[in-house]
C-alpha atoms as a PDB file:
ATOM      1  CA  UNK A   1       4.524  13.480  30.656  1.00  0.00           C
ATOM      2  CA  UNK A   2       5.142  11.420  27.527  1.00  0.00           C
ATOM      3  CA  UNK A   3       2.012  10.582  25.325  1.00  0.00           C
ATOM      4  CA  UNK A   4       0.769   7.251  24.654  1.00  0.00           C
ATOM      5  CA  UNK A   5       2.909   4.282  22.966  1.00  0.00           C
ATOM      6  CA  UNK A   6       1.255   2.317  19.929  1.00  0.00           C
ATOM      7  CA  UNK A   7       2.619  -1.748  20.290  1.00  0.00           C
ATOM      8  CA  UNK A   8       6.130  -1.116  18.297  1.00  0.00           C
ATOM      9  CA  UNK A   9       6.873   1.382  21.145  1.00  0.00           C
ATOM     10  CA  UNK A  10       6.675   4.567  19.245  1.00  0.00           C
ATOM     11  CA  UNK A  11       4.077   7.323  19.385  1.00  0.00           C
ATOM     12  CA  UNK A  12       0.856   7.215  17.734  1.00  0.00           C
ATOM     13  CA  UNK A  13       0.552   9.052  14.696  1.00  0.00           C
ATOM     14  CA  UNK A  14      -2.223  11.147  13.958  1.00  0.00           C
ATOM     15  CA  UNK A  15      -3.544  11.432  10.472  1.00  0.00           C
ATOM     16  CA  UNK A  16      -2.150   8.319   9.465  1.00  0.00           C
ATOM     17  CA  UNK A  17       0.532   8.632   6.795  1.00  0.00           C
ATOM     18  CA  UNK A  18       0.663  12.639   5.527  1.00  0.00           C
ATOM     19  CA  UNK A  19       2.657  14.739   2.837  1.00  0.00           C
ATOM     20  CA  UNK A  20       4.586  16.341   6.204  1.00  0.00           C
ATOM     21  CA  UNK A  21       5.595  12.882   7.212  1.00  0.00           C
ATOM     22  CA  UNK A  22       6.861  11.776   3.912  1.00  0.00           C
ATOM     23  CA  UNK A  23       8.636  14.947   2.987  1.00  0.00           C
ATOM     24  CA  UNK A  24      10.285  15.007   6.288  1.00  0.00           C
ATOM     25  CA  UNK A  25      12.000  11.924   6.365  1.00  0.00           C
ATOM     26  CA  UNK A  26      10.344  11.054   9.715  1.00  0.00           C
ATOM     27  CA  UNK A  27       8.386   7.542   8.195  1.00  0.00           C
ATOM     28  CA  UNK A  28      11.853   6.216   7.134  1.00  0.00           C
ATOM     29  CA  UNK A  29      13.265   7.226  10.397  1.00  0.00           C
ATOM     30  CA  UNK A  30      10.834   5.903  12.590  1.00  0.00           C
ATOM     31  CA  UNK A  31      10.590   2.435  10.642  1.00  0.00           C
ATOM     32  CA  UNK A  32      14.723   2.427  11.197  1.00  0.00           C
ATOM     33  CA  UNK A  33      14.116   2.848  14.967  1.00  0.00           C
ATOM     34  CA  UNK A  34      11.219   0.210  15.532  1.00  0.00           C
ATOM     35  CA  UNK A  35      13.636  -2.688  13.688  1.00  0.00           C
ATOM     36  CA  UNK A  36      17.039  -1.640  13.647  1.00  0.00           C
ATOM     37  CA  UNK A  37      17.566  -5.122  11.746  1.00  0.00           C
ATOM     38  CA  UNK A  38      15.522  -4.004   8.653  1.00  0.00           C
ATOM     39  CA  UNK A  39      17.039  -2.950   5.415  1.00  0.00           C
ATOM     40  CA  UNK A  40      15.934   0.450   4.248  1.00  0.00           C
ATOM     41  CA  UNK A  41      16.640   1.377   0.909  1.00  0.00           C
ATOM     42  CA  UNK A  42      19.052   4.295   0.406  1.00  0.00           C
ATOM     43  CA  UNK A  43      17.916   7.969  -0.990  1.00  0.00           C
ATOM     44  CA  UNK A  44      20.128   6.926  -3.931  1.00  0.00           C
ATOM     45  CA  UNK A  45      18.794   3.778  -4.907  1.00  0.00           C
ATOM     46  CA  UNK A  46      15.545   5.064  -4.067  1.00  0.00           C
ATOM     47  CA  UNK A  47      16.122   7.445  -6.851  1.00  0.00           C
ATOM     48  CA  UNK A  48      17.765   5.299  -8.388  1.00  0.00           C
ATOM     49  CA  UNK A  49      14.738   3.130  -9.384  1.00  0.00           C
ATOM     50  CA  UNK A  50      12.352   6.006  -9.591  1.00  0.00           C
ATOM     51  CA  UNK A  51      14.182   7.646 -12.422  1.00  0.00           C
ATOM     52  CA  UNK A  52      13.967   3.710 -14.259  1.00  0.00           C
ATOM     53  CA  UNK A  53      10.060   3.827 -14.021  1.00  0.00           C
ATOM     54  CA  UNK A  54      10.722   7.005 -15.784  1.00  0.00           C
ATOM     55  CA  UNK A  55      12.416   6.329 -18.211  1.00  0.00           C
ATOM     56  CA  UNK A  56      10.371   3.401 -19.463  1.00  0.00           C
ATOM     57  CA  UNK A  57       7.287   5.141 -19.356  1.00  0.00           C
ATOM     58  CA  UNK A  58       4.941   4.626 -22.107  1.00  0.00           C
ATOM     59  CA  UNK A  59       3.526   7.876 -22.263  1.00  0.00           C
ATOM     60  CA  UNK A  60       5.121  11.104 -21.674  1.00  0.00           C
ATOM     61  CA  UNK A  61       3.819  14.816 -21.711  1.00  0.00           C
ATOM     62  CA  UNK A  62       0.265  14.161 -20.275  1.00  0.00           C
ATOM     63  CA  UNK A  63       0.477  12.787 -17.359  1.00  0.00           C
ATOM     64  CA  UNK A  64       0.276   9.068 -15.761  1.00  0.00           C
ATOM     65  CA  UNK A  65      -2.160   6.815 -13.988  1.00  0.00           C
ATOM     66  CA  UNK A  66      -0.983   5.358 -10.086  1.00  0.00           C
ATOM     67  CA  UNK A  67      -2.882   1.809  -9.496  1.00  0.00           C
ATOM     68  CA  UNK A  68      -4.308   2.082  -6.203  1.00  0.00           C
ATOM     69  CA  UNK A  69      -5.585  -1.042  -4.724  1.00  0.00           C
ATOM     70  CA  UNK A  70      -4.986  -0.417  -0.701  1.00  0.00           C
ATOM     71  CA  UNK A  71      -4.522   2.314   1.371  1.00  0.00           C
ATOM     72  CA  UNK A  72      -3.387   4.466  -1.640  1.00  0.00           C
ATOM     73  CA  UNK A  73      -7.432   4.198  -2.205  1.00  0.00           C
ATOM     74  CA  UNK A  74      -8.452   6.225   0.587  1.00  0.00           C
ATOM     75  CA  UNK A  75      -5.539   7.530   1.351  1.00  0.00           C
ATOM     76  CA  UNK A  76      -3.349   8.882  -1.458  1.00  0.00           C
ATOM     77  CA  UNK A  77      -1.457  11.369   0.412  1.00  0.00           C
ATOM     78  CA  UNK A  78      -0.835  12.574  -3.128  1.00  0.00           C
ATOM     79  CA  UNK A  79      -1.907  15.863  -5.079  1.00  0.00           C
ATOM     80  CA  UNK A  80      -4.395  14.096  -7.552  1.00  0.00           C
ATOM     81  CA  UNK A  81      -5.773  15.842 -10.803  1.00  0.00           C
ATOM     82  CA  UNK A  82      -8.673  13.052 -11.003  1.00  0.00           C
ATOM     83  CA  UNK A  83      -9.543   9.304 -10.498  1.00  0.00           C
ATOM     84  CA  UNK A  84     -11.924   6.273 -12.008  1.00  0.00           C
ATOM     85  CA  UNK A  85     -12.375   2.977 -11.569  1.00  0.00           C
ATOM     86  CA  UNK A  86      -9.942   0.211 -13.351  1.00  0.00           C
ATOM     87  CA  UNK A  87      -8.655  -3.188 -12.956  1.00  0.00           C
ATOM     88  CA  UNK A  88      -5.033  -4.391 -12.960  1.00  0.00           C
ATOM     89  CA  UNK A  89      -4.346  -7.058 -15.759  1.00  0.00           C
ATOM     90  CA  UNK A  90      -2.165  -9.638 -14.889  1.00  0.00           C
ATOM     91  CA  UNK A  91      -2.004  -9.387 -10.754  1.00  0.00           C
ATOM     92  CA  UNK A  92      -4.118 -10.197  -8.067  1.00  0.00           C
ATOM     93  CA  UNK A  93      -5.085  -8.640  -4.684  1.00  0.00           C
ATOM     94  CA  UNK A  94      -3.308 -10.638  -1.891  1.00  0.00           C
ATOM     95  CA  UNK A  95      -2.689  -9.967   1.981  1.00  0.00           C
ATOM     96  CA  UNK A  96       1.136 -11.347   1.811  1.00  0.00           C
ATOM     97  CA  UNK A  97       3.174  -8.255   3.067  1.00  0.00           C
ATOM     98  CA  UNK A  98       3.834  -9.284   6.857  1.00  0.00           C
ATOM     99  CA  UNK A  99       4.213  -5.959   8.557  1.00  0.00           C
ATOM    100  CA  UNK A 100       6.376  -5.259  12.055  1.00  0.00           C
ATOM    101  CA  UNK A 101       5.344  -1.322  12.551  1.00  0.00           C
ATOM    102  CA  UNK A 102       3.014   0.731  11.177  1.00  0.00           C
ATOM    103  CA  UNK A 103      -0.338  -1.894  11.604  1.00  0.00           C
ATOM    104  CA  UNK A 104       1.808  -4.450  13.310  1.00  0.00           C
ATOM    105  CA  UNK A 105       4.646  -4.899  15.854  1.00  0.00           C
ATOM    106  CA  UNK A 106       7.146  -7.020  16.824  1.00  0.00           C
ATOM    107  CA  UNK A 107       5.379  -9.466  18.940  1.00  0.00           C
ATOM    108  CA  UNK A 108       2.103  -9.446  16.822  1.00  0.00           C
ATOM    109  CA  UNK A 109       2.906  -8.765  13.237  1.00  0.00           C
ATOM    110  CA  UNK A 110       0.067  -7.270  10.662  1.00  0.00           C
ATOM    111  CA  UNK A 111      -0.232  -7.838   6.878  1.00  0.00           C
ATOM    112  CA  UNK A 112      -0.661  -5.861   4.371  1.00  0.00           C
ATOM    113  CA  UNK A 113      -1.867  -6.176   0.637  1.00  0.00           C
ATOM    114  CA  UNK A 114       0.098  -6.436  -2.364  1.00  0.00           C
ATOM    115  CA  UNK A 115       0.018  -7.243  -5.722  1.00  0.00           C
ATOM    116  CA  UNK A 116       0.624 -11.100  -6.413  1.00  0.00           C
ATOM    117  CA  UNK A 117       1.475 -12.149 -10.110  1.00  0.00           C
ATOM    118  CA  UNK A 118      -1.777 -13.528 -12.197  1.00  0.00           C
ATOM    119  CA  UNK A 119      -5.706 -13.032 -12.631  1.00  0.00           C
ATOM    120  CA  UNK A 120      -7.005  -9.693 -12.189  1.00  0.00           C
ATOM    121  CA  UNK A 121      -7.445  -6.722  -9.535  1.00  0.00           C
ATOM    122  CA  UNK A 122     -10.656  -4.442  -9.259  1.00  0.00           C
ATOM    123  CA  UNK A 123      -9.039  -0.992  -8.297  1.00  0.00           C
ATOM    124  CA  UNK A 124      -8.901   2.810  -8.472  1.00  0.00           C
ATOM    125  CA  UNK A 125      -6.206   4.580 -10.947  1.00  0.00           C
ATOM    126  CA  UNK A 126      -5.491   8.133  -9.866  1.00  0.00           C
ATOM    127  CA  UNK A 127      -4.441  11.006 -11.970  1.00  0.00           C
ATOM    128  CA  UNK A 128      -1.442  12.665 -11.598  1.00  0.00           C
ATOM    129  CA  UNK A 129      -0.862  15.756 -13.530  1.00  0.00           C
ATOM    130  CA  UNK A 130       1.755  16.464 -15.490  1.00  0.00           C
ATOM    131  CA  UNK A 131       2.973  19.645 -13.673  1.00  0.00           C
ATOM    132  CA  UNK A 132       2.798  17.425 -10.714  1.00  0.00           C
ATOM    133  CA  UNK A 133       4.623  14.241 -11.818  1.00  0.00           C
ATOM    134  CA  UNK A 134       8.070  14.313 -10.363  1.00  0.00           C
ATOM    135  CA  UNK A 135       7.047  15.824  -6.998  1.00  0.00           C
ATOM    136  CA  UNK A 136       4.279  13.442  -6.700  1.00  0.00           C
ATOM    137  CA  UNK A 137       6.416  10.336  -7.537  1.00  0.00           C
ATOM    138  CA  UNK A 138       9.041  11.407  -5.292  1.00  0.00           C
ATOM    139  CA  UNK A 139       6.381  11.210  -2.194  1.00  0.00           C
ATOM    140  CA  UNK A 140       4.867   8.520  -3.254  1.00  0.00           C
ATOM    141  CA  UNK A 141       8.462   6.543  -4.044  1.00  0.00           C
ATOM    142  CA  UNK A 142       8.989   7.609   0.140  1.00  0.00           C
ATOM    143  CA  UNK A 143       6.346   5.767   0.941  1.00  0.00           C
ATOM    144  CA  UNK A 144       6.201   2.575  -1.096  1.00  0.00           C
ATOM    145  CA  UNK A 145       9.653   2.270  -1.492  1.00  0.00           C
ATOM    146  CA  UNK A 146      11.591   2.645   1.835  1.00  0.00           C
ATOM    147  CA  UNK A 147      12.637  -1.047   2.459  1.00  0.00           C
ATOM    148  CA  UNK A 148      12.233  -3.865  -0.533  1.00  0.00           C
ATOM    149  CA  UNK A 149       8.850  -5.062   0.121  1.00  0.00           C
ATOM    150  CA  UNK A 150       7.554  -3.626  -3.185  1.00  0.00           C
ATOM    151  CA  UNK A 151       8.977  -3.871  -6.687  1.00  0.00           C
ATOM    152  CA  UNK A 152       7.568  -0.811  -9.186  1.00  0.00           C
ATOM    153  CA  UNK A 153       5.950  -2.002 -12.690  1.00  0.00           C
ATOM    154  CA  UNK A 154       3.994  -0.252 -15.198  1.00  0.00           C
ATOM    155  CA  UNK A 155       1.154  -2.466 -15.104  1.00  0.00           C
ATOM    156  CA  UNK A 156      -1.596  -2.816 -17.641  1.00  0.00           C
ATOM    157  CA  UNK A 157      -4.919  -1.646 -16.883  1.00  0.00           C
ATOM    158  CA  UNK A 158      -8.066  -1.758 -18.520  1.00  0.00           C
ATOM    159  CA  UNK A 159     -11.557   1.125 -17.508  1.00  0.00           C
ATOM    160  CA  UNK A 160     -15.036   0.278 -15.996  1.00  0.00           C
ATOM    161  CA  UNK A 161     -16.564  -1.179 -19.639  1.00  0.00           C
ATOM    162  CA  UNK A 162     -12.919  -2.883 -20.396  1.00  0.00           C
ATOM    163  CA  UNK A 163     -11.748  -0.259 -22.136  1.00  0.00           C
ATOM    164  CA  UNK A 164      -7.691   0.043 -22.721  1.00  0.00           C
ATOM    165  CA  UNK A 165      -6.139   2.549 -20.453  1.00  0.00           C
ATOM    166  CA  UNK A 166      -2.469   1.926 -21.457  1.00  0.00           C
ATOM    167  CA  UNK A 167      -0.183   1.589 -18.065  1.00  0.00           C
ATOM    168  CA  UNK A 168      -0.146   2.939 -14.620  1.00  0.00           C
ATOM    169  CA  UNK A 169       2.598   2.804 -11.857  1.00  0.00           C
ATOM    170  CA  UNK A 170       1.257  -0.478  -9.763  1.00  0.00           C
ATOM    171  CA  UNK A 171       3.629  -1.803  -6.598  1.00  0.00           C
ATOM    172  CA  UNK A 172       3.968  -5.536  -7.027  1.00  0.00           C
ATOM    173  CA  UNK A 173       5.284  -7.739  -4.036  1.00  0.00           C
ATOM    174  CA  UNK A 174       8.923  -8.114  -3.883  1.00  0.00           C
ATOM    175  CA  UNK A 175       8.621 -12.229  -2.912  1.00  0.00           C
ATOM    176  CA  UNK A 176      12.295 -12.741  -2.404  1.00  0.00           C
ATOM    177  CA  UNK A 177      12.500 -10.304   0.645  1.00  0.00           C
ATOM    178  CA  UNK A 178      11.729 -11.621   4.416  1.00  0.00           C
ATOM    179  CA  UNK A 179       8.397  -9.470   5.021  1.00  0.00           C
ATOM    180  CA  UNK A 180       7.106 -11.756   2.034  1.00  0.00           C
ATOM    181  CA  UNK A 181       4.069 -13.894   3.315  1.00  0.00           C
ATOM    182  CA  UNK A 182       2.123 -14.933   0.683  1.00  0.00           C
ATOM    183  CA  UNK A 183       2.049 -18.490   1.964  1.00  0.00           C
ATOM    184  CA  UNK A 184       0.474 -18.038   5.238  1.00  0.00           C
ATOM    185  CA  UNK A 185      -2.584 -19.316   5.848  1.00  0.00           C
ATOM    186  CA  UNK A 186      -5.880 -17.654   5.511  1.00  0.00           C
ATOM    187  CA  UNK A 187      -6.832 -18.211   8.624  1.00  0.00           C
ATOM    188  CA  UNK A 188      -3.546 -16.498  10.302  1.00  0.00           C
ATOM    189  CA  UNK A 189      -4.054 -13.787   7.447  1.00  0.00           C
ATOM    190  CA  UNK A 190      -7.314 -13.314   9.551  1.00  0.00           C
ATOM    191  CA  UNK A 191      -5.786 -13.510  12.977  1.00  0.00           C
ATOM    192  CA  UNK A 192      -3.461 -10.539  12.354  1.00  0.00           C
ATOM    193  CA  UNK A 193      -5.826  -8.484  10.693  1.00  0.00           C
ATOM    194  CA  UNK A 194      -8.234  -8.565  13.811  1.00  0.00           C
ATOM    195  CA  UNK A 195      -5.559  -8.477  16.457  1.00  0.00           C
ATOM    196  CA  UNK A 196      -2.374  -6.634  15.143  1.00  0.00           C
ATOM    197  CA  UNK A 197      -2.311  -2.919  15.592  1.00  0.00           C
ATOM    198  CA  UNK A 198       0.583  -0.234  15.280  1.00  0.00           C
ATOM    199  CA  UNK A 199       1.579   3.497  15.425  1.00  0.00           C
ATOM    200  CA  UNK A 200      -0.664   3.600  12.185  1.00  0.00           C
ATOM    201  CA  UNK A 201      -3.494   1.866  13.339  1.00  0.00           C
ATOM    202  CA  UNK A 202      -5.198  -1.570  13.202  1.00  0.00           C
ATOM    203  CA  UNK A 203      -5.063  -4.051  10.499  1.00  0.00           C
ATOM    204  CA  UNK A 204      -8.912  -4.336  10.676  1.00  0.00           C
ATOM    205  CA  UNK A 205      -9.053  -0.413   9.780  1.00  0.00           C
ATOM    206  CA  UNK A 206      -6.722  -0.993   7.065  1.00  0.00           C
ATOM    207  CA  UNK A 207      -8.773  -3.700   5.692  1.00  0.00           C
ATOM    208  CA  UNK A 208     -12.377  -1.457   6.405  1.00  0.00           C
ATOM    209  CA  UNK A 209     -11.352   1.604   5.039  1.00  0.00           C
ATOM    210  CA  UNK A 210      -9.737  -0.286   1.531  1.00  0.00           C
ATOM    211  CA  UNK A 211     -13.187  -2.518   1.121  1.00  0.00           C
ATOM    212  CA  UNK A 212     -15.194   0.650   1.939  1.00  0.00           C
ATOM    213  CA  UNK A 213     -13.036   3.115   0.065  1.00  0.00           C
ATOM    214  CA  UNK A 214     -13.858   0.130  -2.821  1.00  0.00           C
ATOM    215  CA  UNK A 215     -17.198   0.071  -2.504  1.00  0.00           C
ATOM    216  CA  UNK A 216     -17.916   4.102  -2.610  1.00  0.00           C
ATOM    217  CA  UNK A 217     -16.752   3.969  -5.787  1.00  0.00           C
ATOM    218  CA  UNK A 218     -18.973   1.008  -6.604  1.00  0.00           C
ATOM    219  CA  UNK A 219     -16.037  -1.282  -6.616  1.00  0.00           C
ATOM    220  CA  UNK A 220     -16.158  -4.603  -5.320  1.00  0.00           C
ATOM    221  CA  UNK A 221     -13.972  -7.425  -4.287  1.00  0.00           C
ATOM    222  CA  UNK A 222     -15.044 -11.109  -3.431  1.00  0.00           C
ATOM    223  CA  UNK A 223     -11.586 -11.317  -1.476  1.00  0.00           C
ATOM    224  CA  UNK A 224     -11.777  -8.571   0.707  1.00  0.00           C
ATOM    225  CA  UNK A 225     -15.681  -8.951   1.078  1.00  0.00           C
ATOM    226  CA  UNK A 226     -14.557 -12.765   2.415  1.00  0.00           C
ATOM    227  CA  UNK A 227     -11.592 -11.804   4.761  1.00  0.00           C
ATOM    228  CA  UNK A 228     -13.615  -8.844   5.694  1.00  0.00           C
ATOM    229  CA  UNK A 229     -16.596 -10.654   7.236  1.00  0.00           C
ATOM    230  CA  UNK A 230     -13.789 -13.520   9.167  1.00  0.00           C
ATOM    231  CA  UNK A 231     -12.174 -10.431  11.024  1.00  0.00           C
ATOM    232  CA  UNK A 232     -15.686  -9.293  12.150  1.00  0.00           C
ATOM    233  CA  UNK A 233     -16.341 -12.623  13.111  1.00  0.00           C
ATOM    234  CA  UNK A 234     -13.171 -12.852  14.770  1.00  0.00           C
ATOM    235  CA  UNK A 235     -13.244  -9.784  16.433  1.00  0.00           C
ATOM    236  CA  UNK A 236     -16.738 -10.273  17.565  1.00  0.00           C
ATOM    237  CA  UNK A 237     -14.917 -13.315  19.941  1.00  0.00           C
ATOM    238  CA  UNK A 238     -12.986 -10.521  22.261  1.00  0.00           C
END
C-alpha cells in the first residue's frame, strides 16, 4: 500500500529538508518530477557559481558567516561551529519567492522569503568553520541553488550593538526568474501562507517556525509579527 501524497503528488517528507536529502541528490530530483517545466540549474554551473563566491571572499583562513533569515534559522541542515544575532545591510525581508512544491503545489502555490534590495534585515549569521567550509557550502549551494530563484552575495552585516561583522554568504532574490513575486499583494501573500501546503509542509509552519526561531534568539521582526497574526486570523476562518 503506497503512503500518503502531500498536494504536488509526491510523498511526504519527514524531517523536512536533511543532510541525507541534500547529499543524495533526491531534493533536486524530486523538484524535477513535481514540474517537469522548471529549470534546474546544472551540477556544473552550480559549481560553477559556488567556486565565484569563493573566490571573492573577503576573508579567508578563518572561516565565514551564512545570513540566515528563513528556514536556514531553524533549520540549517548545516554543521555549524556557532551563531549570533545580526542584521543584513542593504536588503529587506520579503515573502516574494512563489513556490510550486515543497510548501506549495501546482494548483495552490506557497511563498517563500527572500532577500529584496534596500533597508535592513534582523537575522541570525551562523558559523561555519574553516575545516568545514567547502563541504558545508556544497550542501548548502544544493539547497539554495537548484533552480534560479536565488542569486548568492556577500552581504554586509553588522552584530547586536551595530558592530561591523565584515560579510556573510546572504541569498538575494533572483527578480528576473518566473517564481519571482514580489509584487503580489499582501493580502494573497497571506492567502497562500494559510492555505498552501506541500511535501515539506505548510506555509503557515514555515512562517511560525522563522518568527519563532526569531524570537528565541530575542530577534524580532515587525513584518513577520504583521503577516504572522493575518494567517492566524485567516486560518482561524476554516
Amino acid at each position: 500500500m503506497s503512503g500518503p501524497t502531500a498536494p504536488d503528488g509526491l510523498p511526504p517528507v519527514e524531517g523536512g529538508i536533511t543532510r541525507d536529502l541534500l547529499m543524495s541528490g533526491a531534493l533536486r530530483a524530486q523538484l524535477a518530477q513535481a514540474m517537469p517545466d522548471l529549470r534546474l540549474t546544472s551540477e556544473a554551473e552550480r559549481h560553477a557559481s559556488l567556486q565565484a563566491m569563493l573566490a571573492a571572499r573577503p576573508e579567508r583562513g578563518c572561516g565565514l558567516w551564512v545570513f540566515a533569515y528563513g528556514s536556514l534559522i531553524w533549520n540549517p541542515a548545516m554543521l555549524i561551529s556557532g551563531r549570533r544575532i545580526a542584521t543584513a545591510i542593504g536588503y529587506h525581508r520579503s515573502f516574494c519567492l512563489s513556490v510550486r512544491m515543497g510548501r506549495g503545489s501546482p494548483d495552490k502555490p506557497g511563498a517563500m522569503l527572500g532577500l529584496r534590495a534596500g533597508g535592513t534585515c534582523p537575522g541570525v549569521v551562523l558559523r561555519l568553520a574553516e575545516a568545514d567550509v567547502a563541504h558545508e557550502l556544497d550542501l548548502l549551494w544544493r539547497r539554495e541553488m537548484v533552480a534560479d530563484g536565488y542569486i548568492p552575495h556577500w552581504v554586509p552585516i553588522a552584530g547586536e550593538n551595530g558592530e561591523d561583522l565584515g560579510a556573510a554568504i546572504a541569498f538575494t532574490i533572483n527578480p528576473t526568474q518566473d517564481s519571482y513575486c514580489g509584487d503580489l499583494p499582501e493580502a494573497e501573500i497571506i492567502e497562500r501562507l494559510a492555505t498552501a501546503s506541500g511535501r515539506l509542509g505548510t506555509g503557515a509552519e514555515y512562517l511560525f517556525r522563522t518568527r519563532d526561531g526569531l524570537a528565541a534568539m530575542g530577534v524580532f521582526d515587525p513584518y513577520l509579527d504583521r503577516i504572522a497574526a493575518a494567517v492566524t486570523a485567516r486560518m482561524a476562518l476554516d
